[in-house]
C-alpha atoms as a PDB file:
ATOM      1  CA  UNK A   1      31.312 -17.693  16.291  1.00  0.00           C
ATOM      2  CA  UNK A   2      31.668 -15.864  12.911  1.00  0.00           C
ATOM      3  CA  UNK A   3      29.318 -13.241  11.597  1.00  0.00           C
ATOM      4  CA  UNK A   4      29.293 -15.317   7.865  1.00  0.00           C
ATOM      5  CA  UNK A   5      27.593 -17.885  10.173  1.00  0.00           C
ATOM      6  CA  UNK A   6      25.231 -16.265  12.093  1.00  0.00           C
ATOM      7  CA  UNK A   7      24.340 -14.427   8.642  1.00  0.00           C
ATOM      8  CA  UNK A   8      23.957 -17.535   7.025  1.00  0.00           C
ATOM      9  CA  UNK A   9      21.652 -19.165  10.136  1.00  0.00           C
ATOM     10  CA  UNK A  10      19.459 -15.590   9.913  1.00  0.00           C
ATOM     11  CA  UNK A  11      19.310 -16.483   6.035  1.00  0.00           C
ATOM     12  CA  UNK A  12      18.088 -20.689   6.879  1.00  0.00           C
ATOM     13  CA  UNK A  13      15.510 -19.098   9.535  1.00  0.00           C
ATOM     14  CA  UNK A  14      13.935 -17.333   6.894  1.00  0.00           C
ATOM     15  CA  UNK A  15      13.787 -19.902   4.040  1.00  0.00           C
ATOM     16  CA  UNK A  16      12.675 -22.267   7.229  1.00  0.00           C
ATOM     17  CA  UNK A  17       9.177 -20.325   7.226  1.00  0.00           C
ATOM     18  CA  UNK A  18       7.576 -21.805   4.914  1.00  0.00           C
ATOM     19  CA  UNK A  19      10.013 -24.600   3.099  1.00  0.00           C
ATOM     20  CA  UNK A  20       9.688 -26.964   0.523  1.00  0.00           C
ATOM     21  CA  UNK A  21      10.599 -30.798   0.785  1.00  0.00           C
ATOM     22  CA  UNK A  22      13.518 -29.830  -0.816  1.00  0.00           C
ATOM     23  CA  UNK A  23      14.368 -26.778   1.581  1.00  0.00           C
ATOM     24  CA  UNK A  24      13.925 -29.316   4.443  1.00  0.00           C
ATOM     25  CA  UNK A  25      16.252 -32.030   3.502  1.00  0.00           C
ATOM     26  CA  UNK A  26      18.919 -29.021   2.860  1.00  0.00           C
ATOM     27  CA  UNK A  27      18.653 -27.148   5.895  1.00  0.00           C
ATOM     28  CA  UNK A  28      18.547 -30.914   8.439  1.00  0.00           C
ATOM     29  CA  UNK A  29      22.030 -31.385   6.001  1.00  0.00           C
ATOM     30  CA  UNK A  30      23.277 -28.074   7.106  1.00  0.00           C
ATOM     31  CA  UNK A  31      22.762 -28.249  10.369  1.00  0.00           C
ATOM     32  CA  UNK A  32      23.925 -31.555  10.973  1.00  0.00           C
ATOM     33  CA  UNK A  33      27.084 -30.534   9.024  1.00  0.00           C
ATOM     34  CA  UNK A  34      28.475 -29.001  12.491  1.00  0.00           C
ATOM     35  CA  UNK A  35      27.803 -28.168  16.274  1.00  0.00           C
ATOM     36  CA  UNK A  36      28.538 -24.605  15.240  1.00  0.00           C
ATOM     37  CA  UNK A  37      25.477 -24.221  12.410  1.00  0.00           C
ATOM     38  CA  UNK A  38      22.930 -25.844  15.410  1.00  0.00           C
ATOM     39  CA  UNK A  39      24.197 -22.937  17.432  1.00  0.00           C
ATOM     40  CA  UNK A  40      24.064 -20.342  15.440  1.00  0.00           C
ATOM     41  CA  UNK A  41      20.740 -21.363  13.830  1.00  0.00           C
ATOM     42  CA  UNK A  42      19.301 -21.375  17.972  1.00  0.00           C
ATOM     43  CA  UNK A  43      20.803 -18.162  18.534  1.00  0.00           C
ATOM     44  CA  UNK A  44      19.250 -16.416  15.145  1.00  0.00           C
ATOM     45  CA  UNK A  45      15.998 -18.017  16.321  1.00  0.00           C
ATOM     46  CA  UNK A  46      16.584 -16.498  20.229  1.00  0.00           C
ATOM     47  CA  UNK A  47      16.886 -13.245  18.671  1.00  0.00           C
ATOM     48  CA  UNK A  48      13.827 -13.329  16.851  1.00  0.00           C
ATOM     49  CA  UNK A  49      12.064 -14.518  19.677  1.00  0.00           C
ATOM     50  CA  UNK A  50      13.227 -11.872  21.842  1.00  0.00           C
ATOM     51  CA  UNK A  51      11.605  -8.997  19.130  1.00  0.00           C
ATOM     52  CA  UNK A  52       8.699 -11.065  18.483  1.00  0.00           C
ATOM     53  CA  UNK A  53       8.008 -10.230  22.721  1.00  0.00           C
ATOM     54  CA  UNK A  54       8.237  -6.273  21.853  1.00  0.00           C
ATOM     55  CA  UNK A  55       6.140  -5.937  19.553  1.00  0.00           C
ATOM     56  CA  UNK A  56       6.185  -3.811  15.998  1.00  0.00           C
ATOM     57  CA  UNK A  57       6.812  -0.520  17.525  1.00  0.00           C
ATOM     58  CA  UNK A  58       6.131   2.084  15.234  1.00  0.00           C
ATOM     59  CA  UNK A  59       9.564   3.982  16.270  1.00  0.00           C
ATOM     60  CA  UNK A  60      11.658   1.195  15.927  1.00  0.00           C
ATOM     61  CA  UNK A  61      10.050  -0.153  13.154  1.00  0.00           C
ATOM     62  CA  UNK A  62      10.855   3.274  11.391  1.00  0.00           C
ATOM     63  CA  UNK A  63      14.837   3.519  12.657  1.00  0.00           C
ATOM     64  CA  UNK A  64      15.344  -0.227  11.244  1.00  0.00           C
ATOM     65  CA  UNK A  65      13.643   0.702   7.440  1.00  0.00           C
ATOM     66  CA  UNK A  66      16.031   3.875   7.398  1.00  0.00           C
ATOM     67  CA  UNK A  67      19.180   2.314   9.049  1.00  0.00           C
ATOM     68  CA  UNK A  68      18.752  -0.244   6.102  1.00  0.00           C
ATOM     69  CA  UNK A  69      17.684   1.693   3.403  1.00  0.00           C
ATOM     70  CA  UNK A  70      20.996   4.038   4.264  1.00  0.00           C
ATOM     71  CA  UNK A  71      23.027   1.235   4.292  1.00  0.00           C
ATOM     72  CA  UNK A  72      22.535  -0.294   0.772  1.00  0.00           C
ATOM     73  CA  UNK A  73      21.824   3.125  -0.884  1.00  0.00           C
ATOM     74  CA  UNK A  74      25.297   4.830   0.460  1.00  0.00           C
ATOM     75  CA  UNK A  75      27.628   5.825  -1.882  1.00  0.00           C
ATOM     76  CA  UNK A  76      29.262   3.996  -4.992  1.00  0.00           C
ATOM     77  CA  UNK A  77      33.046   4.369  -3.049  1.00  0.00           C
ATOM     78  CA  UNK A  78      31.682   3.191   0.227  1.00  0.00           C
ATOM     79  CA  UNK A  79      32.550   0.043   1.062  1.00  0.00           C
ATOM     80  CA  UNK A  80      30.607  -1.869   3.971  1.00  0.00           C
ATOM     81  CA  UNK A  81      32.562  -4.681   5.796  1.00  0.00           C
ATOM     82  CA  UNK A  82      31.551  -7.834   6.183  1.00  0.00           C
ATOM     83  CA  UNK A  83      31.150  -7.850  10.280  1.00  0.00           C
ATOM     84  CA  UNK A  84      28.154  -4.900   9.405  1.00  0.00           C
ATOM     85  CA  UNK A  85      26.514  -7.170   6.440  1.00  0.00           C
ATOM     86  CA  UNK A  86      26.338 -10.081   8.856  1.00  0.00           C
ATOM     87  CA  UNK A  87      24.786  -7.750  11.215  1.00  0.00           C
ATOM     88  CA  UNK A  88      22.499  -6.100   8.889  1.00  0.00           C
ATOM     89  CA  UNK A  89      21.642 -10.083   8.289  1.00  0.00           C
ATOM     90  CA  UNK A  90      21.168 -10.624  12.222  1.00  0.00           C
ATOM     91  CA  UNK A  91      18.889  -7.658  12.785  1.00  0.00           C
ATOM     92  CA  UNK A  92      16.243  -8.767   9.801  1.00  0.00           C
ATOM     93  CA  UNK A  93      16.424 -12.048  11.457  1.00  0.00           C
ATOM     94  CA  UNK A  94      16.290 -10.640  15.254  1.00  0.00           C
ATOM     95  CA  UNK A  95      13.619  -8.054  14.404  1.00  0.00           C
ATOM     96  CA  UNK A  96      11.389  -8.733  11.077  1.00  0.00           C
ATOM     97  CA  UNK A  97       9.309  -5.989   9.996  1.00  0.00           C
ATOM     98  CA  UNK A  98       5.471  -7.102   9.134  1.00  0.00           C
ATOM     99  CA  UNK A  99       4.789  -9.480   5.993  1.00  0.00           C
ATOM    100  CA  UNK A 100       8.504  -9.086   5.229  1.00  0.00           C
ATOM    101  CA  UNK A 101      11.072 -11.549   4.622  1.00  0.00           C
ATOM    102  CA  UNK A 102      14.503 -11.035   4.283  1.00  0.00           C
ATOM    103  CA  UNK A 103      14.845 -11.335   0.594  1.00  0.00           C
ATOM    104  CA  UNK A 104      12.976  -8.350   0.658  1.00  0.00           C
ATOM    105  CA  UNK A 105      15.838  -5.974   1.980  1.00  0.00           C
ATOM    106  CA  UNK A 106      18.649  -7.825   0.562  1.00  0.00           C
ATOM    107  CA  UNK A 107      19.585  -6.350  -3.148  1.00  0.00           C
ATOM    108  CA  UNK A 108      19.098  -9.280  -5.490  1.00  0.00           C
ATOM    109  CA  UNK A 109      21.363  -7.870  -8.643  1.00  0.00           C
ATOM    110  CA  UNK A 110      22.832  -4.972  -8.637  1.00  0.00           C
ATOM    111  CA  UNK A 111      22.341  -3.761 -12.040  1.00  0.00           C
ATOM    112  CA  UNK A 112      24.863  -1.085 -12.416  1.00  0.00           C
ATOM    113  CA  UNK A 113      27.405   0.180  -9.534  1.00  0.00           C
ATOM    114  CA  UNK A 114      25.259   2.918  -8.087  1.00  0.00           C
ATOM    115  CA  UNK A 115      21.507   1.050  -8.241  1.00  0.00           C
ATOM    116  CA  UNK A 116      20.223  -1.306  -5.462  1.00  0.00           C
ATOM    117  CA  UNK A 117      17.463  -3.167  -5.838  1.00  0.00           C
ATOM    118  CA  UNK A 118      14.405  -4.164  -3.475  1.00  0.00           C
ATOM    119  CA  UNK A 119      12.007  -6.717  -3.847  1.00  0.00           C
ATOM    120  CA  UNK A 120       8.692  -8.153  -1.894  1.00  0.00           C
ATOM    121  CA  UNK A 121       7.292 -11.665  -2.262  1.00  0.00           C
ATOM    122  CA  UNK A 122       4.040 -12.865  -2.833  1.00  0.00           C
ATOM    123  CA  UNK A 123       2.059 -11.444  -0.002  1.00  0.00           C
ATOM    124  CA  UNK A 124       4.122  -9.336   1.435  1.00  0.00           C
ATOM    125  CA  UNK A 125       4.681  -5.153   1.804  1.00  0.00           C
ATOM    126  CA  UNK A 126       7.223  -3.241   2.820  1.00  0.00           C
ATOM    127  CA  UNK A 127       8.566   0.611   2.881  1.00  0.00           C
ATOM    128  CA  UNK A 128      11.529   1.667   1.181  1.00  0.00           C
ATOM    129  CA  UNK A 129      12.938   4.594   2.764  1.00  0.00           C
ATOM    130  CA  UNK A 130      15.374   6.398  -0.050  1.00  0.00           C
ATOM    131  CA  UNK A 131      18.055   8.813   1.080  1.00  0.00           C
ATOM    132  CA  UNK A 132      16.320  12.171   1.157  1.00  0.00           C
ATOM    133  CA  UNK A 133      13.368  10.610   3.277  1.00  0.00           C
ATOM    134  CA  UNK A 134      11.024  10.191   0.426  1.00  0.00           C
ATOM    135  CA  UNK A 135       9.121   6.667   1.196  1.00  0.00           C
ATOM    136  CA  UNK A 136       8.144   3.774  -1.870  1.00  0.00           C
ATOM    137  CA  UNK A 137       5.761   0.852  -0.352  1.00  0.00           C
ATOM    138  CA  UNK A 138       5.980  -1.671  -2.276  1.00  0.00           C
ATOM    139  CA  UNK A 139       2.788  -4.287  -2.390  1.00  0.00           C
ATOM    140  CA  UNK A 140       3.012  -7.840  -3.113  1.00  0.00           C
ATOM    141  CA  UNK A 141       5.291  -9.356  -6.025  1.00  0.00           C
ATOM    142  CA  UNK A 142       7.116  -6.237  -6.256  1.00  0.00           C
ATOM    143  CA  UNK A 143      10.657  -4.971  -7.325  1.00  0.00           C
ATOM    144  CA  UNK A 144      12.208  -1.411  -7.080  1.00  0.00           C
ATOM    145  CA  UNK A 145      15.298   0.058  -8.504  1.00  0.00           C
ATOM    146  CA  UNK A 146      16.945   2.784  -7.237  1.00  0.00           C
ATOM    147  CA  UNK A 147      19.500   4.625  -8.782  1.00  0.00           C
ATOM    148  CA  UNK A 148      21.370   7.979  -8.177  1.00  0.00           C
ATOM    149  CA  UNK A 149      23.729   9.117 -10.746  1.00  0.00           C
ATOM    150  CA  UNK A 150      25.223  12.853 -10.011  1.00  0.00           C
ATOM    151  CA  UNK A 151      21.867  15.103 -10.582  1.00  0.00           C
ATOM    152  CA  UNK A 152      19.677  12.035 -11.524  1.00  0.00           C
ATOM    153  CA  UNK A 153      17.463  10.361  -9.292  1.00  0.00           C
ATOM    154  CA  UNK A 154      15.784   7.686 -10.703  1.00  0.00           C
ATOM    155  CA  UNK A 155      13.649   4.378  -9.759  1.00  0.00           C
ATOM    156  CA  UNK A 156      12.653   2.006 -12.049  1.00  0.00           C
ATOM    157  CA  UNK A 157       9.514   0.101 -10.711  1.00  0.00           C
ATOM    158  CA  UNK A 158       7.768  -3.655 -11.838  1.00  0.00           C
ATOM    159  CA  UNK A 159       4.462  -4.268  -9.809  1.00  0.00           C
ATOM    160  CA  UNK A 160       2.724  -1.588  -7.569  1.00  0.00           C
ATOM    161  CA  UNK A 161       4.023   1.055  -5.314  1.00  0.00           C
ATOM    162  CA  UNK A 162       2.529   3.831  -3.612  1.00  0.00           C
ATOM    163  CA  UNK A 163       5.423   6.694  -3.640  1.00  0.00           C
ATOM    164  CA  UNK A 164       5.064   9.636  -1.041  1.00  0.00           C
ATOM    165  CA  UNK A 165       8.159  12.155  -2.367  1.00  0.00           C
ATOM    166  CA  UNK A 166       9.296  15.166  -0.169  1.00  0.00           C
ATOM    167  CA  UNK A 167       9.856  18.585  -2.298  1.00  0.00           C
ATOM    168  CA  UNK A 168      13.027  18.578  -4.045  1.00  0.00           C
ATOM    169  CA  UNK A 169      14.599  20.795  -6.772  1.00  0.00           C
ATOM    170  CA  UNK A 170      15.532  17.477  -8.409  1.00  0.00           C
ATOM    171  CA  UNK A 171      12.851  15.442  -9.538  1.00  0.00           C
ATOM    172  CA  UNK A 172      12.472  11.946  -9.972  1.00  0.00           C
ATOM    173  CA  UNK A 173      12.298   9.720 -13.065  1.00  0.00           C
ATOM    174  CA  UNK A 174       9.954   6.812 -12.393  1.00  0.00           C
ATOM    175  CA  UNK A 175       9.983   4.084 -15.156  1.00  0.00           C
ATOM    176  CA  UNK A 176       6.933   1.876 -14.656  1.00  0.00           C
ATOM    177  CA  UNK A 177       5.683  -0.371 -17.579  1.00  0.00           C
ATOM    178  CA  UNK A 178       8.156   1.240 -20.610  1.00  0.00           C
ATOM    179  CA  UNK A 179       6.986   4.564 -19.715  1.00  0.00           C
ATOM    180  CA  UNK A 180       8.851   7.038 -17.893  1.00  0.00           C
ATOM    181  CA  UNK A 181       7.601   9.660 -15.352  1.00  0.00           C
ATOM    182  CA  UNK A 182       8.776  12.687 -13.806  1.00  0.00           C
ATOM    183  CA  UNK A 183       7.624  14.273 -10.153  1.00  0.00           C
ATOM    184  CA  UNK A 184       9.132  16.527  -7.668  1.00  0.00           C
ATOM    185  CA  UNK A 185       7.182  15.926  -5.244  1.00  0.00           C
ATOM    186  CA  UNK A 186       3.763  14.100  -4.005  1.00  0.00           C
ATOM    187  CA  UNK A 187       2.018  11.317  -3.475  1.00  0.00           C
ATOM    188  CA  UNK A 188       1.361   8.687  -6.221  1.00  0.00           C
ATOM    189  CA  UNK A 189       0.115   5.001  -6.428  1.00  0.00           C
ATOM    190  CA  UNK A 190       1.813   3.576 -10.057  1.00  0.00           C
ATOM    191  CA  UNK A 191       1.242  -0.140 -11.446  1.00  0.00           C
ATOM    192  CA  UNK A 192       2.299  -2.022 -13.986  1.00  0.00           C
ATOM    193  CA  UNK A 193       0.664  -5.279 -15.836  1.00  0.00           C
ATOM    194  CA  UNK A 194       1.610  -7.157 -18.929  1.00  0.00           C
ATOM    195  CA  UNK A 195       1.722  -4.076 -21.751  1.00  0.00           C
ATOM    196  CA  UNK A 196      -0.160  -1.626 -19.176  1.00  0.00           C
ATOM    197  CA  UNK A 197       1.108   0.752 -16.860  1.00  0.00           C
ATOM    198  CA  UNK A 198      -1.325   2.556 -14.286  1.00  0.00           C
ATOM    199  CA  UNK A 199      -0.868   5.764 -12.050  1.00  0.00           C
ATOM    200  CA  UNK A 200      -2.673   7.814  -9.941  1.00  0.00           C
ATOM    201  CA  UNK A 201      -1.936  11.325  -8.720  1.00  0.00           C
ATOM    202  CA  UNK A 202      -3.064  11.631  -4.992  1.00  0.00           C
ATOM    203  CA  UNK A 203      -0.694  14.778  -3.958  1.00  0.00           C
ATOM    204  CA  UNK A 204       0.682  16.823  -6.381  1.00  0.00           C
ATOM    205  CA  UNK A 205       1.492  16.129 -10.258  1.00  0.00           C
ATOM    206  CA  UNK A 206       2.992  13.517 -12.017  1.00  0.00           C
ATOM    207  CA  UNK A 207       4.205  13.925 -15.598  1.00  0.00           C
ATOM    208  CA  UNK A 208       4.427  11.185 -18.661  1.00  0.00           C
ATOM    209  CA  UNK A 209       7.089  12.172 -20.199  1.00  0.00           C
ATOM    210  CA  UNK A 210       7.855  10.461 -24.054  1.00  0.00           C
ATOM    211  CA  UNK A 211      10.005  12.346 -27.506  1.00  0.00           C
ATOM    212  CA  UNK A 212       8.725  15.846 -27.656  1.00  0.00           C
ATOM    213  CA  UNK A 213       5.180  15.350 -25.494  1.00  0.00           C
ATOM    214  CA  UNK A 214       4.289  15.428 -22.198  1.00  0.00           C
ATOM    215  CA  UNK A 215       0.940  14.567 -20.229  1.00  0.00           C
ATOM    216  CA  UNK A 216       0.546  15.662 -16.656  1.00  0.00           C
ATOM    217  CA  UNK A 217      -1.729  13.715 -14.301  1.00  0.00           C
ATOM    218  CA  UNK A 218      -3.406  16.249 -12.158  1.00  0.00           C
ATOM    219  CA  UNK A 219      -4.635  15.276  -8.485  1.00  0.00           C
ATOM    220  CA  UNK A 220      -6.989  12.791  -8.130  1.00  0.00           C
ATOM    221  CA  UNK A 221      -6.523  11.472 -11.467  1.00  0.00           C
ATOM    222  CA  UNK A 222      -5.908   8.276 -12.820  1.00  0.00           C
ATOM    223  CA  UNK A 223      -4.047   7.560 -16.196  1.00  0.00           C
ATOM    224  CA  UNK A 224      -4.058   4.277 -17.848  1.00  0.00           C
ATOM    225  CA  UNK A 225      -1.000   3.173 -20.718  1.00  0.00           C
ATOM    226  CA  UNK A 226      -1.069   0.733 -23.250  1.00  0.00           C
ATOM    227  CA  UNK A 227       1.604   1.397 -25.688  1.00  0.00           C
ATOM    228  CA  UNK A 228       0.975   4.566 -27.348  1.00  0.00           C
ATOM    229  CA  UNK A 229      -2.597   4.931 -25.946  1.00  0.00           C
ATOM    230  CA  UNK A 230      -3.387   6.841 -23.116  1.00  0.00           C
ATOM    231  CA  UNK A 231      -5.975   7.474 -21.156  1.00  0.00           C
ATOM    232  CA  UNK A 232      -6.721   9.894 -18.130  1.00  0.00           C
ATOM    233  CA  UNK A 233      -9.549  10.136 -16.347  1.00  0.00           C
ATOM    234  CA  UNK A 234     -10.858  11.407 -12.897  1.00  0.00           C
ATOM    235  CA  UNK A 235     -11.082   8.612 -10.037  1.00  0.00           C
ATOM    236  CA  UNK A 236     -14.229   8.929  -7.674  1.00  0.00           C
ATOM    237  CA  UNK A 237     -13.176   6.263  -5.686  1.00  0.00           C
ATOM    238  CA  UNK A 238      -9.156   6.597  -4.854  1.00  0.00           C
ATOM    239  CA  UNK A 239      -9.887   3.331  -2.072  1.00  0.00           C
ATOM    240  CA  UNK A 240     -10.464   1.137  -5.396  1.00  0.00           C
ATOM    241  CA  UNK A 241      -6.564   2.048  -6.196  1.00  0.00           C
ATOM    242  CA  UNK A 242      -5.267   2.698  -3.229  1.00  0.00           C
ATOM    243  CA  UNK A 243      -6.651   0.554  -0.736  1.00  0.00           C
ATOM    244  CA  UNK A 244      -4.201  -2.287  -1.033  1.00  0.00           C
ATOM    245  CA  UNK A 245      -2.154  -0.051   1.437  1.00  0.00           C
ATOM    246  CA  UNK A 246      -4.796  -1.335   4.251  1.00  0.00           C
ATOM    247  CA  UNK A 247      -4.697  -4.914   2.939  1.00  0.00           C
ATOM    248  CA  UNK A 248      -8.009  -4.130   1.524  1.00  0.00           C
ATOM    249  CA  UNK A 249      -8.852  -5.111  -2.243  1.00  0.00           C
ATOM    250  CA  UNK A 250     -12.597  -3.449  -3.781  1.00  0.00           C
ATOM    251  CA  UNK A 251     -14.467  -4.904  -6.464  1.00  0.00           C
ATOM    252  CA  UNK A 252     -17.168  -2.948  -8.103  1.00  0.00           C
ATOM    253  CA  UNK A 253     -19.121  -4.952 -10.639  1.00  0.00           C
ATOM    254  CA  UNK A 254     -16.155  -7.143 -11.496  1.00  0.00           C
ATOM    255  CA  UNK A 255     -15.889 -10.309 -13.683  1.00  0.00           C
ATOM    256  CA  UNK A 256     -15.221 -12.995 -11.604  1.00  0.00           C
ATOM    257  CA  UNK A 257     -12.518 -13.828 -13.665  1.00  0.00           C
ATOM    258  CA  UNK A 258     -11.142 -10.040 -13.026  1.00  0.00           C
ATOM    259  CA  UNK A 259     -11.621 -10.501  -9.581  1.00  0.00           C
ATOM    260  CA  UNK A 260      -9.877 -14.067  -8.663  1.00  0.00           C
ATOM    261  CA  UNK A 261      -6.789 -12.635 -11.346  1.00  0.00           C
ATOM    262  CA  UNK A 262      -6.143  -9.111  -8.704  1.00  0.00           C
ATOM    263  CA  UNK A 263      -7.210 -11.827  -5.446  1.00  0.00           C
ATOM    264  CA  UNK A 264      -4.092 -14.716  -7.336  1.00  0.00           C
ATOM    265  CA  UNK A 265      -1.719 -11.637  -6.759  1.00  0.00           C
ATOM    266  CA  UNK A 266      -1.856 -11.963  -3.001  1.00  0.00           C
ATOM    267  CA  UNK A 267      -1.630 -15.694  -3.181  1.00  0.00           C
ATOM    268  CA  UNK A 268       0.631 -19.112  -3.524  1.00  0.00           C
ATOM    269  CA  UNK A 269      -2.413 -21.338  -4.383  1.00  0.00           C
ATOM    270  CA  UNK A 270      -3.834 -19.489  -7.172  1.00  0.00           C
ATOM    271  CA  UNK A 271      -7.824 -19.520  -8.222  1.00  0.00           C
ATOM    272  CA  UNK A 272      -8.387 -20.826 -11.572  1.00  0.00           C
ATOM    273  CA  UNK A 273     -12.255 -20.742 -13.121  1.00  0.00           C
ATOM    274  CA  UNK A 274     -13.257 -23.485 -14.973  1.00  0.00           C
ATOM    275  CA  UNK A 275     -15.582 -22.083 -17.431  1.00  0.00           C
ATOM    276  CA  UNK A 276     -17.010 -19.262 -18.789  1.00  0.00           C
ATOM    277  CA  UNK A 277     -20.354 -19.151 -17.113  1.00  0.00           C
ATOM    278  CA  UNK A 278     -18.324 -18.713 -13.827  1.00  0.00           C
ATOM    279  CA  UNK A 279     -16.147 -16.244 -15.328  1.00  0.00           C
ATOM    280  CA  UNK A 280     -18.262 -13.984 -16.521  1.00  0.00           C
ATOM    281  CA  UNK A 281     -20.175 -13.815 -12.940  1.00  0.00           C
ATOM    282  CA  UNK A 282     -19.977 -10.211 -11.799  1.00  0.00           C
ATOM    283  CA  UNK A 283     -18.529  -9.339  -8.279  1.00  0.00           C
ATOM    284  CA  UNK A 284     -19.131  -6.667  -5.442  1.00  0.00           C
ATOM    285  CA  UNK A 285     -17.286  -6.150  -2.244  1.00  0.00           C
ATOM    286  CA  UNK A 286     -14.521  -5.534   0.147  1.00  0.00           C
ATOM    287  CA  UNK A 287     -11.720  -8.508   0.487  1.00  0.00           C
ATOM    288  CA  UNK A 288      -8.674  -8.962   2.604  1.00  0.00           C
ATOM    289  CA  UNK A 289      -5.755  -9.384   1.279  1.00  0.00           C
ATOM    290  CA  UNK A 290      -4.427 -11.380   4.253  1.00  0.00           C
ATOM    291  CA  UNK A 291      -7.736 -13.790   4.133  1.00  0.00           C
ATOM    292  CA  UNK A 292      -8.294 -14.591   0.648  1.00  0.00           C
ATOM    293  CA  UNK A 293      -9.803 -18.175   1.725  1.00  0.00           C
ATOM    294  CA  UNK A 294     -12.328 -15.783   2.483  1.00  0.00           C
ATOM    295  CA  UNK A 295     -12.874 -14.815  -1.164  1.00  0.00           C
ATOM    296  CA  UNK A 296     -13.662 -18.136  -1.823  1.00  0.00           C
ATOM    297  CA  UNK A 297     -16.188 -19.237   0.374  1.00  0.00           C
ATOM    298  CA  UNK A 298     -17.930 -16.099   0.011  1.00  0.00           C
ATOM    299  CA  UNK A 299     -18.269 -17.018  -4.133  1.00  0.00           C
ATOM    300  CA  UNK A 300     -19.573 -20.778  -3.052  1.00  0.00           C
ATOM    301  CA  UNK A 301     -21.911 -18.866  -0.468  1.00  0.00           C
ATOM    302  CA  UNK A 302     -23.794 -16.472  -2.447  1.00  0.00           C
ATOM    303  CA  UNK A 303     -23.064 -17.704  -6.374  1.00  0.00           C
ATOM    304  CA  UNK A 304     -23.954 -20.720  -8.107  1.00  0.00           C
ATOM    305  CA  UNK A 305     -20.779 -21.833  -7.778  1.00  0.00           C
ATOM    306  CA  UNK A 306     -18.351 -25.196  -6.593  1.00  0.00           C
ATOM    307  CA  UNK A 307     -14.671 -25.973  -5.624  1.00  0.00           C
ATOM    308  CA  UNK A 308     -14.157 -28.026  -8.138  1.00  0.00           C
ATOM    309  CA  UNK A 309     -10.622 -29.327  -6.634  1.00  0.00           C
ATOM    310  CA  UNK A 310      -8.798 -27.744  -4.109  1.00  0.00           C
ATOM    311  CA  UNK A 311      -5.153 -28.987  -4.432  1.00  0.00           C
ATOM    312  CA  UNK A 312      -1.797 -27.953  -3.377  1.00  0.00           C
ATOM    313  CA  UNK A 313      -1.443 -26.099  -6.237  1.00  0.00           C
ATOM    314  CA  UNK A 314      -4.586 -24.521  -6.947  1.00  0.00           C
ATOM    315  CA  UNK A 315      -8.052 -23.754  -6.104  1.00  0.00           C
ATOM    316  CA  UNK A 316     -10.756 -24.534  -9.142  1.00  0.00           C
ATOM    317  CA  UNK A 317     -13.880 -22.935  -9.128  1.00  0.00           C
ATOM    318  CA  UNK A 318     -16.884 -24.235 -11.369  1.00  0.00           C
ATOM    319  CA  UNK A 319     -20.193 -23.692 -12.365  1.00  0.00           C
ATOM    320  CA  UNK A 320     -23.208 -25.679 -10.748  1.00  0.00           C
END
């Protein structure tokens, strides 16, 4: 059996978690197409049974993030063969790292000959381990471009990712939001939104760099960007930033409608309010990313507040 077909079984498994109608119908014509996809698509789903039994050791966790990382972010000349992309392929499939599919680790468009690019869905995290050991986790809806280009080490991020850099002598160039920043080493949570780009400095500083300025963001600072504006300000409570990295999202005094729009990133079936009496409800409290359902029945618990309809598509809260 090939390793184009055992890649492309590993590749059904994971569009198989959670398929459309459409995905269905196209994966029962696949399979049917030969005894050979039936078999490959059992063995894929053997393997990933088999890993599922040992658990998400830390260690091996760890050796299958760098093995990959390594892989895709070798050098421009290198050429990988086809039997080790099938079994880069097999492994995701055999051995899935947590709230990770395999679109995550697969580059999606290579934008120029040295970048690779790395994505999460909605949902999911994952760690990006570059070359020199440095570590980007990426949180949900995320993309990351990496590039190295002779002295130049640069990543180009859309979404939010918490970026834990060892000390170099070359530093990087983070673009986030049409803004581009510069550390050389540290520990820094940056986001971007439509026309706003957001960074905190946990470890160490982080530099927005623009013409003939510069403003640093010291430690336990946040800055805020939106266009030419910009605004830095000490953070008294990092968790409120940073505590998507538990799977935990804060709200302190929040508009409802502020609240449901940062809960809809973690979600398929987005929260839409219905009016604005309900929007402009302010919210406290500690939420799950992983349970969002929860969100919701705490707002019909303790607010004056109704599912309005709760679809396929969507879940509309109202007013009483």
């Amino acid at each position: 059996m090939g390793d184009a077909l055992l890649a492309e079984a590993a590749l059904w498994h994971e569009r198989m978690l959670d398929p459309s109608d459409a995905t269905r119908a196209a994966f029962a014509a696949w399979r049917s197409m030969s005894a050979d996809h039936a078999e490959a698509y059992a063995r894929v789903g053997a393997a990933r049974e088999t890993a599922s039994a040992l658990g998400e050791q830390p260690a091996l966790l760890s050796l299958r993030q760098q093995t990959l990382a390594r892989t895709m972010l070798g050098r421009r000349s290198r050429r990988i063969p086809p039997r080790a992309v099938a079994a880069a392929a097999l492994l995701l499939a055999g051995a899935p790292l947590a709230a990770l599919g395999i679109h995550a680790w697969v580059p999606h468009k290579v934008e120029q000959a040295d970048t690779q690019t790395f994505r999460t869905g909605i949902g999911q995290q994952t760690d990006v381990t570059l070359p020199d050991g440095s570590v980007v986790t990426l949180d949900t809806a995320s993309r990351l471009a990496v590039s190295y280009d002779g002295g130049t080490r640069h990543l180009r991020l859309d979404g939010q990712g918490w970026f834990r850099l060892k000390p170099s002598g070359t530093p990087y160039v983070i673009s986030a939001g049409g803004h581009d920043f510069s550390a050389g080493q540290g520990q820094f949570d940056l986001r971007t939104d439509p026309g706003q780009v957001r960074a905190f400095a946990a470890q160490g500083q982080l530099t927005l760099t623009g013409g003939d300025s510069s403003v640093t963001v010291e430690p336990g600072h946040l800055l805020s960007a939106q266009g030419s504006d910009v605004l830095i300000r000490r953070l008294d409570n990092p968790a409120s930033i940073t505590g998507w990295r538990s799977g935990l999202l804060q709200f302190d005094n929040l508009t409802l409608a502020d609240a449901a729009s940062e809960i809809n990133r973690y979600r398929r079936r987005p929260i839409r309010i219905a009016d604005n009496r309900a929007a402009s409800l302010r919210v406290s409290g500690a939420f799950h990313t992983a349970e969002t359902p929860a969100f919701v029945d705490a707002l019909t618990t303790g607010f004056p507040l109704r599912v309005k309809q709760d679809s396929s598509e969507a879940v509309v809260i109202a007013s009483r």
